[in-house]
PDB file of N, CA and C in Angstrom:
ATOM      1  N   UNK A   1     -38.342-117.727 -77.734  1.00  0.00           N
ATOM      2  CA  UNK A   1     -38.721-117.812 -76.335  1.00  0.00           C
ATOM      3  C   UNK A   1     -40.239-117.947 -76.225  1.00  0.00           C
ATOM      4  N   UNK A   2     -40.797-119.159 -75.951  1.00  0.00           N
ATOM      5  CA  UNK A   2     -42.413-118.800 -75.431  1.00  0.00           C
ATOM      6  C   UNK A   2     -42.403-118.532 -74.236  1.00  0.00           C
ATOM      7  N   UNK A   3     -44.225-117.796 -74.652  1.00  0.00           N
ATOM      8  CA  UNK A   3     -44.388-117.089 -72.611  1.00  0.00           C
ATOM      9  C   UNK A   3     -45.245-118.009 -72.468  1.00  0.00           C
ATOM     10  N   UNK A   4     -45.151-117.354 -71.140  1.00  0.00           N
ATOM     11  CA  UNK A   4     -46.165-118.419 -70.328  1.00  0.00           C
ATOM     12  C   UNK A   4     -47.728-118.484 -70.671  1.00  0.00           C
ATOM     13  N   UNK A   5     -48.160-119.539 -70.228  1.00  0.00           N
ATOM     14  CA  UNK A   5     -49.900-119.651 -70.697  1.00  0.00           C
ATOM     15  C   UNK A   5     -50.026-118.026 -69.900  1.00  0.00           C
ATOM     16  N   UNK A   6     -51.489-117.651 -70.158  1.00  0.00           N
ATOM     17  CA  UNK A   6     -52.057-116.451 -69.194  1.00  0.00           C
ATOM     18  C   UNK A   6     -52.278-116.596 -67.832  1.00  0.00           C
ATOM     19  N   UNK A   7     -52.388-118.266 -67.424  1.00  0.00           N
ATOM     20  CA  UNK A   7     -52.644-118.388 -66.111  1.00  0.00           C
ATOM     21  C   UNK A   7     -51.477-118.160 -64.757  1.00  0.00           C
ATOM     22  N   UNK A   8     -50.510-118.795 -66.206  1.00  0.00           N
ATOM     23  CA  UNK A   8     -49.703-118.897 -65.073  1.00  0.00           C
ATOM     24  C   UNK A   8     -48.596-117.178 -65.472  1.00  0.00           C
ATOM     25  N   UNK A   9     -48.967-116.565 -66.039  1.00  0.00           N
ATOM     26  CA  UNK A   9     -48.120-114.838 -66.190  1.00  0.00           C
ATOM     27  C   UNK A   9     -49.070-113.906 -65.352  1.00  0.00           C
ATOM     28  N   UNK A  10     -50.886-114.278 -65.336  1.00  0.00           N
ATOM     29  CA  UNK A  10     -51.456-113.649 -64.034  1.00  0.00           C
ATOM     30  C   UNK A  10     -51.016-113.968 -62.857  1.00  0.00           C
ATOM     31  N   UNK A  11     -50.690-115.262 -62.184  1.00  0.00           N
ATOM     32  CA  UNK A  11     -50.142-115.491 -60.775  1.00  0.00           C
ATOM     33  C   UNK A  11     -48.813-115.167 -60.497  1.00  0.00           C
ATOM     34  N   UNK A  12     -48.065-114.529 -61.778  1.00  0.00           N
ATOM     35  CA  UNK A  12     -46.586-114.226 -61.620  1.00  0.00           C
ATOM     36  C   UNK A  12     -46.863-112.748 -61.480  1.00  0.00           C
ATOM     37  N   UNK A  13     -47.571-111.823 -61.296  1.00  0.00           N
ATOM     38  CA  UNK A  13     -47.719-110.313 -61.012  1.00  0.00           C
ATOM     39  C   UNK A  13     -48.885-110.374 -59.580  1.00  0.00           C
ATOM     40  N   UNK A  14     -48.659-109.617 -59.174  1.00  0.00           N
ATOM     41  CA  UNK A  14     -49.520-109.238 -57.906  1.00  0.00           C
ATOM     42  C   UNK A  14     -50.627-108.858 -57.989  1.00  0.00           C
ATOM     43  N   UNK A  15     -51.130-109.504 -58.122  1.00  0.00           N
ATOM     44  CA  UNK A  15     -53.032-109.581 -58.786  1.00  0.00           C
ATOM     45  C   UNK A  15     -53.703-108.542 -58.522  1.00  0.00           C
ATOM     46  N   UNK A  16     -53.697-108.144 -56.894  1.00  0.00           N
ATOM     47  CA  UNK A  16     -54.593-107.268 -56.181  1.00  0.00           C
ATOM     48  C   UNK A  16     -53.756-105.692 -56.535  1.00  0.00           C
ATOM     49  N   UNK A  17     -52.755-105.789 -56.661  1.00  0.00           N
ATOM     50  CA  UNK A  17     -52.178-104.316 -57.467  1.00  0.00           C
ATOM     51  C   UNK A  17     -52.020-104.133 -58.893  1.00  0.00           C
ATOM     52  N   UNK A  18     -52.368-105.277 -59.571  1.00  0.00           N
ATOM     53  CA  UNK A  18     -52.708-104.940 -60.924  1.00  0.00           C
ATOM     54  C   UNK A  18     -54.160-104.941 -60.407  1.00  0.00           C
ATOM     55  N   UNK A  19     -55.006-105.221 -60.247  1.00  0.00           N
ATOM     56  CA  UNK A  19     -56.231-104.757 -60.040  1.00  0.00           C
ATOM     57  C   UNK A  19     -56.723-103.522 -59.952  1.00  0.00           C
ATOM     58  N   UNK A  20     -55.788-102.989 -59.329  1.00  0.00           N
ATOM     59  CA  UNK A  20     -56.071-101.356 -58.472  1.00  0.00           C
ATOM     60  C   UNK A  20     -55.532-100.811 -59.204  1.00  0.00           C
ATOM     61  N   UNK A  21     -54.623-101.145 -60.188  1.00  0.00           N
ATOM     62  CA  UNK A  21     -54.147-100.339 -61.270  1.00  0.00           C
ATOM     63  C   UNK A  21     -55.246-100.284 -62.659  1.00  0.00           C
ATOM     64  N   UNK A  22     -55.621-101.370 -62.912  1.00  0.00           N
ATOM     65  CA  UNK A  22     -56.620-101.714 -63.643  1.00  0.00           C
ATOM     66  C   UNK A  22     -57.838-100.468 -63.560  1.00  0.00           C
ATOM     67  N   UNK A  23     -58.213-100.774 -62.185  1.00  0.00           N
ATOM     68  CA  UNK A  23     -59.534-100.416 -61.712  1.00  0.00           C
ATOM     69  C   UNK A  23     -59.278 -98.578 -61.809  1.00  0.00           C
ATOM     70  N   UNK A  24     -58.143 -98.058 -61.327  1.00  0.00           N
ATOM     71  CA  UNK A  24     -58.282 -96.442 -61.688  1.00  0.00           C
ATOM     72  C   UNK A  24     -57.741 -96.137 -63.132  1.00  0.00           C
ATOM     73  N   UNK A  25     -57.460 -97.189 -63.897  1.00  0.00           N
ATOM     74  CA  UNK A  25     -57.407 -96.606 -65.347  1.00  0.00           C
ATOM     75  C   UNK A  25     -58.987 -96.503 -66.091  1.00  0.00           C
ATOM     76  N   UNK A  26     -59.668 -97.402 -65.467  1.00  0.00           N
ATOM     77  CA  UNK A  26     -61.209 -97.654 -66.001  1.00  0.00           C
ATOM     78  C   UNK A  26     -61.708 -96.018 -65.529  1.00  0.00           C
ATOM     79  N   UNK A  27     -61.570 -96.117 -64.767  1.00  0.00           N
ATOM     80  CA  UNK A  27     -62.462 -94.822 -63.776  1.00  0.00           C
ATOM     81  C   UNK A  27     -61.654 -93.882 -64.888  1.00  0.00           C
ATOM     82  N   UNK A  28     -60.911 -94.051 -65.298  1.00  0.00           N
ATOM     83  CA  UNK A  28     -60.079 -92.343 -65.654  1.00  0.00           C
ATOM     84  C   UNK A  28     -60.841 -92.712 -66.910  1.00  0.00           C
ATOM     85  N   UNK A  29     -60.650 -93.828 -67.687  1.00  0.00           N
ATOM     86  CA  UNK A  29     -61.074 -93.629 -69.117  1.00  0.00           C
ATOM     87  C   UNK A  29     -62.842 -93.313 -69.022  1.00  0.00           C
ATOM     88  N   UNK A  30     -63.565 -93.965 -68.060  1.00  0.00           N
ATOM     89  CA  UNK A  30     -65.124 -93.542 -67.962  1.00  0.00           C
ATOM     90  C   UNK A  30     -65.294 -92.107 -67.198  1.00  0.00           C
ATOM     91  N   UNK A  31     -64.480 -91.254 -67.142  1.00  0.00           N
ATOM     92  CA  UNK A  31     -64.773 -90.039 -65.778  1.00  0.00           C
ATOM     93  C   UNK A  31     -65.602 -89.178 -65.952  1.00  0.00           C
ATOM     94  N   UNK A  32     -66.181 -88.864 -67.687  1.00  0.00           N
ATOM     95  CA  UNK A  32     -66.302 -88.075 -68.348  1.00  0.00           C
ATOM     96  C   UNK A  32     -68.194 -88.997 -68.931  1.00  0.00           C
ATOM     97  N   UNK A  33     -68.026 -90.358 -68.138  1.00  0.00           N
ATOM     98  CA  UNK A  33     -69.639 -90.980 -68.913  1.00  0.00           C
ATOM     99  C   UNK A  33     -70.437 -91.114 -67.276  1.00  0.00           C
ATOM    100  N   UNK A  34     -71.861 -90.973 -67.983  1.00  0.00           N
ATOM    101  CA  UNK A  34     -72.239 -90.975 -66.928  1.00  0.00           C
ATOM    102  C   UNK A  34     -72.891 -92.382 -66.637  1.00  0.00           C
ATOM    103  N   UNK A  35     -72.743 -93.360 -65.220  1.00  0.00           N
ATOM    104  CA  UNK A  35     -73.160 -94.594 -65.163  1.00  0.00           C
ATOM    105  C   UNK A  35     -74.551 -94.968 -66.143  1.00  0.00           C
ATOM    106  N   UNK A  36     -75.177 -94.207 -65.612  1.00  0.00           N
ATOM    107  CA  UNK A  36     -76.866 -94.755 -66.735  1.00  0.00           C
ATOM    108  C   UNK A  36     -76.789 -94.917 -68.281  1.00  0.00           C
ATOM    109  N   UNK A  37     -75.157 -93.892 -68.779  1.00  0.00           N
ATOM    110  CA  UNK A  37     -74.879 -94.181 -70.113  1.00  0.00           C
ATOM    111  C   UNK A  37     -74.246 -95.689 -70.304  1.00  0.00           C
ATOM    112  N   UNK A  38     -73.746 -95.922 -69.192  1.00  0.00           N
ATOM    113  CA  UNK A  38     -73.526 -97.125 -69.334  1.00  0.00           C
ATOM    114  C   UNK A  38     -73.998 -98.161 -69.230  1.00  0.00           C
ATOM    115  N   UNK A  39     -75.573 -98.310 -68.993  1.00  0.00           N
ATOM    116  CA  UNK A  39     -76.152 -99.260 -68.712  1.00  0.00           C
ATOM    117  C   UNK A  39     -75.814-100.276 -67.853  1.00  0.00           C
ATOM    118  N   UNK A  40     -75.417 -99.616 -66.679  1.00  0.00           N
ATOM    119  CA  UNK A  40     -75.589-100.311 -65.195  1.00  0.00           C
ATOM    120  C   UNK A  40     -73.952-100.585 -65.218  1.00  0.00           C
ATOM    121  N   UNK A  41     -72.660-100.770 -66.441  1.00  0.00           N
ATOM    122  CA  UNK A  41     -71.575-100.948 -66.274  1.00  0.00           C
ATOM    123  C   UNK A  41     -70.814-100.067 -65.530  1.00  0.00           C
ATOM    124  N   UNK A  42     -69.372-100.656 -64.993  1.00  0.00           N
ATOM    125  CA  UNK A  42     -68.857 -99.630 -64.117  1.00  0.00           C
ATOM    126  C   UNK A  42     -67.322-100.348 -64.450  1.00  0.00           C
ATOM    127  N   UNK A  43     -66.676 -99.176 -63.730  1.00  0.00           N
ATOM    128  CA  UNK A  43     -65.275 -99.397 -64.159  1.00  0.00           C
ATOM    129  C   UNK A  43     -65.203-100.511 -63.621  1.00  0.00           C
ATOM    130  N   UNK A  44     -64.760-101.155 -62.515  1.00  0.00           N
ATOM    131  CA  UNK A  44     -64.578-102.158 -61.971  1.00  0.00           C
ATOM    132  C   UNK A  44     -65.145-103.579 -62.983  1.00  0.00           C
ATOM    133  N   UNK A  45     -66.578-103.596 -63.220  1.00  0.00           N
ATOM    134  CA  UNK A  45     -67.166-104.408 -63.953  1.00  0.00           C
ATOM    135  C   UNK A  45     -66.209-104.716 -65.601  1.00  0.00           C
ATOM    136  N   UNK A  46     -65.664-103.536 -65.510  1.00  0.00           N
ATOM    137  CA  UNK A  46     -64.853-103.542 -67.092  1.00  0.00           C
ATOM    138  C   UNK A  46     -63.366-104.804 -66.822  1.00  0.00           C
ATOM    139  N   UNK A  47     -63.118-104.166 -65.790  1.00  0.00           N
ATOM    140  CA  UNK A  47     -61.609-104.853 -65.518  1.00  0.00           C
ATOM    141  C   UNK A  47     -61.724-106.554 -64.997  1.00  0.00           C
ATOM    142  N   UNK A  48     -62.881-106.993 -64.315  1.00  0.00           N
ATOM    143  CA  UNK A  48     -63.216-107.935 -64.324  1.00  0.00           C
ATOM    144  C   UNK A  48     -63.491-108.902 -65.528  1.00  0.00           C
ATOM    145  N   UNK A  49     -64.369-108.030 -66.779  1.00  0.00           N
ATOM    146  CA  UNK A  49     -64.540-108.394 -67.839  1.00  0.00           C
ATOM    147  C   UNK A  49     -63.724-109.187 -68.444  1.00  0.00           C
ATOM    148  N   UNK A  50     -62.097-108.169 -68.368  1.00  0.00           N
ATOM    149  CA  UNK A  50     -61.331-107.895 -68.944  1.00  0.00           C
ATOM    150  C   UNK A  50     -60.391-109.295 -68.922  1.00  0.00           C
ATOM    151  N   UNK A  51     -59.957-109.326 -67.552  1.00  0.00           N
ATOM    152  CA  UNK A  51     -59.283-110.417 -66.808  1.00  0.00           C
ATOM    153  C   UNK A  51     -59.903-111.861 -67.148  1.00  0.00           C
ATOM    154  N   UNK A  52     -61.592-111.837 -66.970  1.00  0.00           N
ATOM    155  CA  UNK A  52     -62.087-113.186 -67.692  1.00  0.00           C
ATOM    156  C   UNK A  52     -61.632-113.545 -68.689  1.00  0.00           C
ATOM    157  N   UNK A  53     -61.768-112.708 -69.796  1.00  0.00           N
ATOM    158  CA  UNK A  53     -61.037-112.721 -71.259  1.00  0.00           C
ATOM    159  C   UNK A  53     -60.265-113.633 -71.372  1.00  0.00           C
ATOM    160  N   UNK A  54     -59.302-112.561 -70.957  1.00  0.00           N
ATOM    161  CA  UNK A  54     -57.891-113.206 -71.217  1.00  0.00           C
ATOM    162  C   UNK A  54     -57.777-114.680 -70.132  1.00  0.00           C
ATOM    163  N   UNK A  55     -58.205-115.067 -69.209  1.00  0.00           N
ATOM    164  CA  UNK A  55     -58.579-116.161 -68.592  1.00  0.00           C
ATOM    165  C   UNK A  55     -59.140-117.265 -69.156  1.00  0.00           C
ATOM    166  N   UNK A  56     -60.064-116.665 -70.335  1.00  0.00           N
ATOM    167  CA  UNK A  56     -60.792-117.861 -70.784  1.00  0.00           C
ATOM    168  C   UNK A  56     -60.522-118.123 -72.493  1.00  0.00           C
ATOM    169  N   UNK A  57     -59.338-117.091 -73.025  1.00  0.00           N
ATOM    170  CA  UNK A  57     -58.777-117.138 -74.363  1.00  0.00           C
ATOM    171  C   UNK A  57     -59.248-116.242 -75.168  1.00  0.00           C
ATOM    172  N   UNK A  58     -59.744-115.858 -74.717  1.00  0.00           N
ATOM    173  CA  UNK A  58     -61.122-114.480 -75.879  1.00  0.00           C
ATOM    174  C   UNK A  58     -60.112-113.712 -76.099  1.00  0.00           C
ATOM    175  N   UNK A  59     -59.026-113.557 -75.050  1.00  0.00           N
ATOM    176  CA  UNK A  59     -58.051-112.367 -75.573  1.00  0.00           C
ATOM    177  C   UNK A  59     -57.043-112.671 -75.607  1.00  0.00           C
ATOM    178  N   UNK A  60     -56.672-113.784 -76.638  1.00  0.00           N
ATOM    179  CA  UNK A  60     -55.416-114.920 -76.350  1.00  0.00           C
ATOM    180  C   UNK A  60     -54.153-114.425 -76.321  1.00  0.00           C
ATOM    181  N   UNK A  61     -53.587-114.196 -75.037  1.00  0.00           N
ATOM    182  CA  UNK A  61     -52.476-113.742 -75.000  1.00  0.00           C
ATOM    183  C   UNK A  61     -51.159-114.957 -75.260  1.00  0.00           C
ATOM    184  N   UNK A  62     -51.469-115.886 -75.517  1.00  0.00           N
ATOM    185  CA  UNK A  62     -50.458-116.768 -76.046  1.00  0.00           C
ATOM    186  C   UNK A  62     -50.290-115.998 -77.276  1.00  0.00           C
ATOM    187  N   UNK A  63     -51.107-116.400 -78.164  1.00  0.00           N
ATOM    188  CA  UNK A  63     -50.851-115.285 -79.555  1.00  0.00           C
ATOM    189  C   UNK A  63     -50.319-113.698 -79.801  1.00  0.00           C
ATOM    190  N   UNK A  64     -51.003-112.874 -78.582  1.00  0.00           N
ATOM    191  CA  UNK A  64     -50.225-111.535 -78.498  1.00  0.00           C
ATOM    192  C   UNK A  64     -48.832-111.289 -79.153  1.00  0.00           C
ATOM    193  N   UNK A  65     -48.934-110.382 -79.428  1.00  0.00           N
ATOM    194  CA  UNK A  65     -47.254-110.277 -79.984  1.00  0.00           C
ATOM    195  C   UNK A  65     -47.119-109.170 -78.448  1.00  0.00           C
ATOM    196  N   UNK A  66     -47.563-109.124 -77.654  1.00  0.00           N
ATOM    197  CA  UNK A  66     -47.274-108.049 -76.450  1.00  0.00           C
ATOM    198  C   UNK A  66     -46.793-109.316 -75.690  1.00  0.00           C
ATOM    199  N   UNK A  67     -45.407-109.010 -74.812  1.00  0.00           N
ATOM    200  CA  UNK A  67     -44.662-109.418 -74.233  1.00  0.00           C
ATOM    201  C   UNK A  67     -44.667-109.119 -72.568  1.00  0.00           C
ATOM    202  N   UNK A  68     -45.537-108.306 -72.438  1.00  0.00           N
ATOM    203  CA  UNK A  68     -45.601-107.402 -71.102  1.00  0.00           C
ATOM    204  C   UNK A  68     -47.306-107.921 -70.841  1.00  0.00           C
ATOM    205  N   UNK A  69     -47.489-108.832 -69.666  1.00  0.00           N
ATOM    206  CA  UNK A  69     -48.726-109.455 -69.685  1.00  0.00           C
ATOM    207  C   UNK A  69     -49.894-107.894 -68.852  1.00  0.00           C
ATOM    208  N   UNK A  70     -48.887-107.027 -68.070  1.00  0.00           N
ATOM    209  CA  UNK A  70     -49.262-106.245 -67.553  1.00  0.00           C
ATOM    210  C   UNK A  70     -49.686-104.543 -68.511  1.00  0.00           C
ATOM    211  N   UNK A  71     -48.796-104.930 -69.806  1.00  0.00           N
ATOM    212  CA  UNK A  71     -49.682-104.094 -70.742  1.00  0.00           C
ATOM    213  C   UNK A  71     -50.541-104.684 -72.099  1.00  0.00           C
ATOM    214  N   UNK A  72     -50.156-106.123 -72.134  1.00  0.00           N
ATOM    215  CA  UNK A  72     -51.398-106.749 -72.841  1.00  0.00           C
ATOM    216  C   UNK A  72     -52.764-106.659 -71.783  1.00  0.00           C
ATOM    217  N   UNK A  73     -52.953-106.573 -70.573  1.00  0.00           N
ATOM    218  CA  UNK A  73     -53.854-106.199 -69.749  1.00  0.00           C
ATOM    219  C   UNK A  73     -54.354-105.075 -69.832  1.00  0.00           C
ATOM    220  N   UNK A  74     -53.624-103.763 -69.657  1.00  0.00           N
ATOM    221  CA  UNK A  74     -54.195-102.849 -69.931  1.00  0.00           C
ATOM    222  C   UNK A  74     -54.582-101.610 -71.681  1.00  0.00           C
ATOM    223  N   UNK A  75     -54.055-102.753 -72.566  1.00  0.00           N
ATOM    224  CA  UNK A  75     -54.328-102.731 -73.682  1.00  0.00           C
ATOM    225  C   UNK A  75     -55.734-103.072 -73.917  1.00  0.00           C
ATOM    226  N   UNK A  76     -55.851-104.538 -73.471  1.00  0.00           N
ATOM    227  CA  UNK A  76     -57.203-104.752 -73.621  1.00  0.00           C
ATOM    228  C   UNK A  76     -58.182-104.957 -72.797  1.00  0.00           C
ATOM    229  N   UNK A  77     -58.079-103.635 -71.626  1.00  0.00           N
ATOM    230  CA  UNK A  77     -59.010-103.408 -70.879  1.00  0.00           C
ATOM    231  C   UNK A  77     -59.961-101.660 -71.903  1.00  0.00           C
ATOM    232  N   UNK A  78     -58.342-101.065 -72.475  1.00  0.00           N
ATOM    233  CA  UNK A  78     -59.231-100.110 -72.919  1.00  0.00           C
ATOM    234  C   UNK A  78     -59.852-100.531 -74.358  1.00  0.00           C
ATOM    235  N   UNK A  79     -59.313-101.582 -74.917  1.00  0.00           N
ATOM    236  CA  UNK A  79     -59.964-101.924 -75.823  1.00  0.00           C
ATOM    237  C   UNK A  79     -61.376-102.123 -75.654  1.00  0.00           C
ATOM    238  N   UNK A  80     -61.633-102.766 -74.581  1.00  0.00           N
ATOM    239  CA  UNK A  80     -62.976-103.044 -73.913  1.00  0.00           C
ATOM    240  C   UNK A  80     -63.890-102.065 -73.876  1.00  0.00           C
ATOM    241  N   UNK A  81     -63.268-100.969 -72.871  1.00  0.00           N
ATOM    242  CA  UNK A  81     -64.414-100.088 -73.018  1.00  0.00           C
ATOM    243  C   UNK A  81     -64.446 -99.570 -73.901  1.00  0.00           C
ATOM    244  N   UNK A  82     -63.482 -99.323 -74.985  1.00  0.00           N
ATOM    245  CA  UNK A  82     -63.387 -98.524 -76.644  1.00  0.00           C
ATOM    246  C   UNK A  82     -64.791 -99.193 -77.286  1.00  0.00           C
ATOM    247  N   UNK A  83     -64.804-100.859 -77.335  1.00  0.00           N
ATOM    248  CA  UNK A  83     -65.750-101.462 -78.003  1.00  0.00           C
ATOM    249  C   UNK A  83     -66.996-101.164 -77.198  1.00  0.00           C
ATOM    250  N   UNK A  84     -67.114-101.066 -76.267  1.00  0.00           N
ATOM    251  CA  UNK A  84     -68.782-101.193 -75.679  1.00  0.00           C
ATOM    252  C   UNK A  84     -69.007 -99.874 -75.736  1.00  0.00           C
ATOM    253  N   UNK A  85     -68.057 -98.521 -76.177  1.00  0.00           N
ATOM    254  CA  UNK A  85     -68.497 -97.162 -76.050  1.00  0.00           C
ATOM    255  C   UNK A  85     -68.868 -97.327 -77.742  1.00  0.00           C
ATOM    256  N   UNK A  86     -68.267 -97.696 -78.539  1.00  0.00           N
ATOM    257  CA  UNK A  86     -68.813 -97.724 -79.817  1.00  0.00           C
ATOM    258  C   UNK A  86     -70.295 -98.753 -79.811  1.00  0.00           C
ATOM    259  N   UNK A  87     -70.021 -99.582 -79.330  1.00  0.00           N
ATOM    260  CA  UNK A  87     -71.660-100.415 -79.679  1.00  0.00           C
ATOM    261  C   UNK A  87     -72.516 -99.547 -78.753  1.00  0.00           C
ATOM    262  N   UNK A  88     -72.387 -98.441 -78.022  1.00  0.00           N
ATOM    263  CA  UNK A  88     -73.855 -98.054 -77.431  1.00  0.00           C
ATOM    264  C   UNK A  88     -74.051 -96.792 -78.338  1.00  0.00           C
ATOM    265  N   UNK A  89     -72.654 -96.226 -78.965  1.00  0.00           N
ATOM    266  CA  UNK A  89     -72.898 -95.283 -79.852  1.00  0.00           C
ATOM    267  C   UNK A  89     -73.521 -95.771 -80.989  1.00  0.00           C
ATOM    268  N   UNK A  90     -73.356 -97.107 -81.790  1.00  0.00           N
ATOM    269  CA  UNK A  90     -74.463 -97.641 -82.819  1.00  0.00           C
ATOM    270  C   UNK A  90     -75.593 -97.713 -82.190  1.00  0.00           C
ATOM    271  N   UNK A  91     -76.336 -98.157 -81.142  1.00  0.00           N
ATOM    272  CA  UNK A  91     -77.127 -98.111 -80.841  1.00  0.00           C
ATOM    273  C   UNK A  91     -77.963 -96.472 -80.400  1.00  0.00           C
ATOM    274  N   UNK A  92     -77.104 -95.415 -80.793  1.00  0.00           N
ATOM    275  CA  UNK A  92     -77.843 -94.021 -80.288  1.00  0.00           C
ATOM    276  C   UNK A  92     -77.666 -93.980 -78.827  1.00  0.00           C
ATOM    277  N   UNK A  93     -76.716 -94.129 -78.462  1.00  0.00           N
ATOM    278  CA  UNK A  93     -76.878 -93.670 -76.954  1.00  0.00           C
ATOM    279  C   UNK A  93     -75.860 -93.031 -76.714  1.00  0.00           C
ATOM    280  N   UNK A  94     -76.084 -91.251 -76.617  1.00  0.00           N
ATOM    281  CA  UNK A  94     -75.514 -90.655 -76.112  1.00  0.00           C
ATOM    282  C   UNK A  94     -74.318 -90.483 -74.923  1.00  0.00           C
ATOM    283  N   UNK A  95     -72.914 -90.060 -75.928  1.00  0.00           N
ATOM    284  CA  UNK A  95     -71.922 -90.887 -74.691  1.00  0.00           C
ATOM    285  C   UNK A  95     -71.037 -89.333 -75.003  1.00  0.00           C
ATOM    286  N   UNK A  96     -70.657 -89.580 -73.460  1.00  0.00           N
ATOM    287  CA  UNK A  96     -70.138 -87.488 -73.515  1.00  0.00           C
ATOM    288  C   UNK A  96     -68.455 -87.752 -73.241  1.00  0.00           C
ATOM    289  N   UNK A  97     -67.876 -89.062 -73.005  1.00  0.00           N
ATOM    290  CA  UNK A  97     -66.442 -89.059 -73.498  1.00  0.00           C
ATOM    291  C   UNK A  97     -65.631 -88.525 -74.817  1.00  0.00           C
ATOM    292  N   UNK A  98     -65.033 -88.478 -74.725  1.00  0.00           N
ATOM    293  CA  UNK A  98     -64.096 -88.251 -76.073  1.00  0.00           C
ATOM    294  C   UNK A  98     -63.155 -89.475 -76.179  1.00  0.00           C
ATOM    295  N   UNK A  99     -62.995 -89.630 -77.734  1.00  0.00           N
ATOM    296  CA  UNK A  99     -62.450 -90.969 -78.296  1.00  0.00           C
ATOM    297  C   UNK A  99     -60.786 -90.563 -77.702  1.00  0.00           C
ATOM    298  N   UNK A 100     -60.864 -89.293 -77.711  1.00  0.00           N
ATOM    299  CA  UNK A 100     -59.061 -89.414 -78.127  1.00  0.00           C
ATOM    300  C   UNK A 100     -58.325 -89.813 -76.346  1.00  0.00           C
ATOM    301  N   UNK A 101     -59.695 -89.903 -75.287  1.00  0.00           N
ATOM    302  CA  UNK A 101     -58.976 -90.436 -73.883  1.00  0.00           C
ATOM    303  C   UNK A 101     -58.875 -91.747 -74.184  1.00  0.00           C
ATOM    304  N   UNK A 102     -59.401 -92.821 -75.126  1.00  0.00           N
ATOM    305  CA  UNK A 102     -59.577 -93.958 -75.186  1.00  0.00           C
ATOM    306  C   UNK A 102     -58.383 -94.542 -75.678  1.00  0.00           C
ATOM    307  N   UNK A 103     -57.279 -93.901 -76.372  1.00  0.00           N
ATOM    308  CA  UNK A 103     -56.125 -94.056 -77.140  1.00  0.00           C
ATOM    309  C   UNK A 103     -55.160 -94.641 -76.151  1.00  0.00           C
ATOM    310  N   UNK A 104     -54.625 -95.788 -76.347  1.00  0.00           N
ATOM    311  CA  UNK A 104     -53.098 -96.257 -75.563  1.00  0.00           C
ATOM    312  C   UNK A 104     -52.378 -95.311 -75.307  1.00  0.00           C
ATOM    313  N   UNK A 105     -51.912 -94.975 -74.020  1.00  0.00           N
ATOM    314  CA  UNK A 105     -51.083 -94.911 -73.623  1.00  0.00           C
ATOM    315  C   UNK A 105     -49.606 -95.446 -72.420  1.00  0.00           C
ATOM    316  N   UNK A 106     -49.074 -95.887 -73.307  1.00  0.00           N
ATOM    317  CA  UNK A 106     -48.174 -96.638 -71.862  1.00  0.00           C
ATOM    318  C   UNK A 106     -46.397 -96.325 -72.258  1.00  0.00           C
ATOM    319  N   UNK A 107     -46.169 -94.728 -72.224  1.00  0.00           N
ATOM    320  CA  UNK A 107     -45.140 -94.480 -72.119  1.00  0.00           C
ATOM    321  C   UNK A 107     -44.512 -94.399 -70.850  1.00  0.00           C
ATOM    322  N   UNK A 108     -45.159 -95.260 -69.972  1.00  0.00           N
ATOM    323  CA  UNK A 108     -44.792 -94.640 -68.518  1.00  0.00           C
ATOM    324  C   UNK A 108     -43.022 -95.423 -67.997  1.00  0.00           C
TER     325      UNK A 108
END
C-alpha cells in the first residue's frame, strides 16, 4: 500500500487542530526552559519548523516507516526540539529540562 505524498496526508487531517495539538505538546515539552535559553525560539516556532520539514522533504515522510502522518508529526516535532536542546547543550548553554520529558510518547 503506498501513502500519500505529505501534502496531500496534511490536507487530509484538520490542520488548525493538529496545530493546537502540536502547539501544547511544544509548550509541555519546553515548560521547564526558559525562552532566553532558547534563543528567542518558542513552542509555536518549533511546530512551524516542524511542518516546513516535512513540507519540504527534510523529514521525508514518504520514506517513514510511520503510517500515522499525525504521529510521524508529532514524532518529529519532539525530535526537533530534542536536537536544538542538544546543540545549545554543545554549545554550553544551560538548559533546565530533563531529557527523559523529551522521550515519545504516544500511547494515547
Amino acid at each position: 500500500m503506498n501513502k500519500d505524498s505529505a501534502q496531500i496526508a496534511l490536507v487530509k487531517l484538520e490542520l488548525q487542530d493538529v496545530i493546537e495539538l502540536l502547539n501544547k505538546q511544544a509548550n509541555y515539552k519546553l515548560r521547564d526552559v526558559e525562552i532566553k535559553q532558547l534563543e528567542g525560539m518558542e513552542a509555536e516556532d518549533f511546530v512551524q519548523l516542524t511542518i516546513l520539514k516535512v513540507l519540504d522533504g527534510t523529514r521525508d515522510w514518504e520514506k517513514s516507516t510511520e503510517t500515522n502522518m499525525l504521529t510521524f508529526l508529532r514524532r518529529s516535532l519532539n525530535s526537533e526540539i530534542s536536537n536544538y536542546i542538544k546543540h545549545l547543550k554543545r554549545r554550553n548553554i544551560q538548559i533546565d529540562s530533563a531529557d527523559e520529558d523529551l522521550k515519545d510518547n504516544y500511547d494515547e
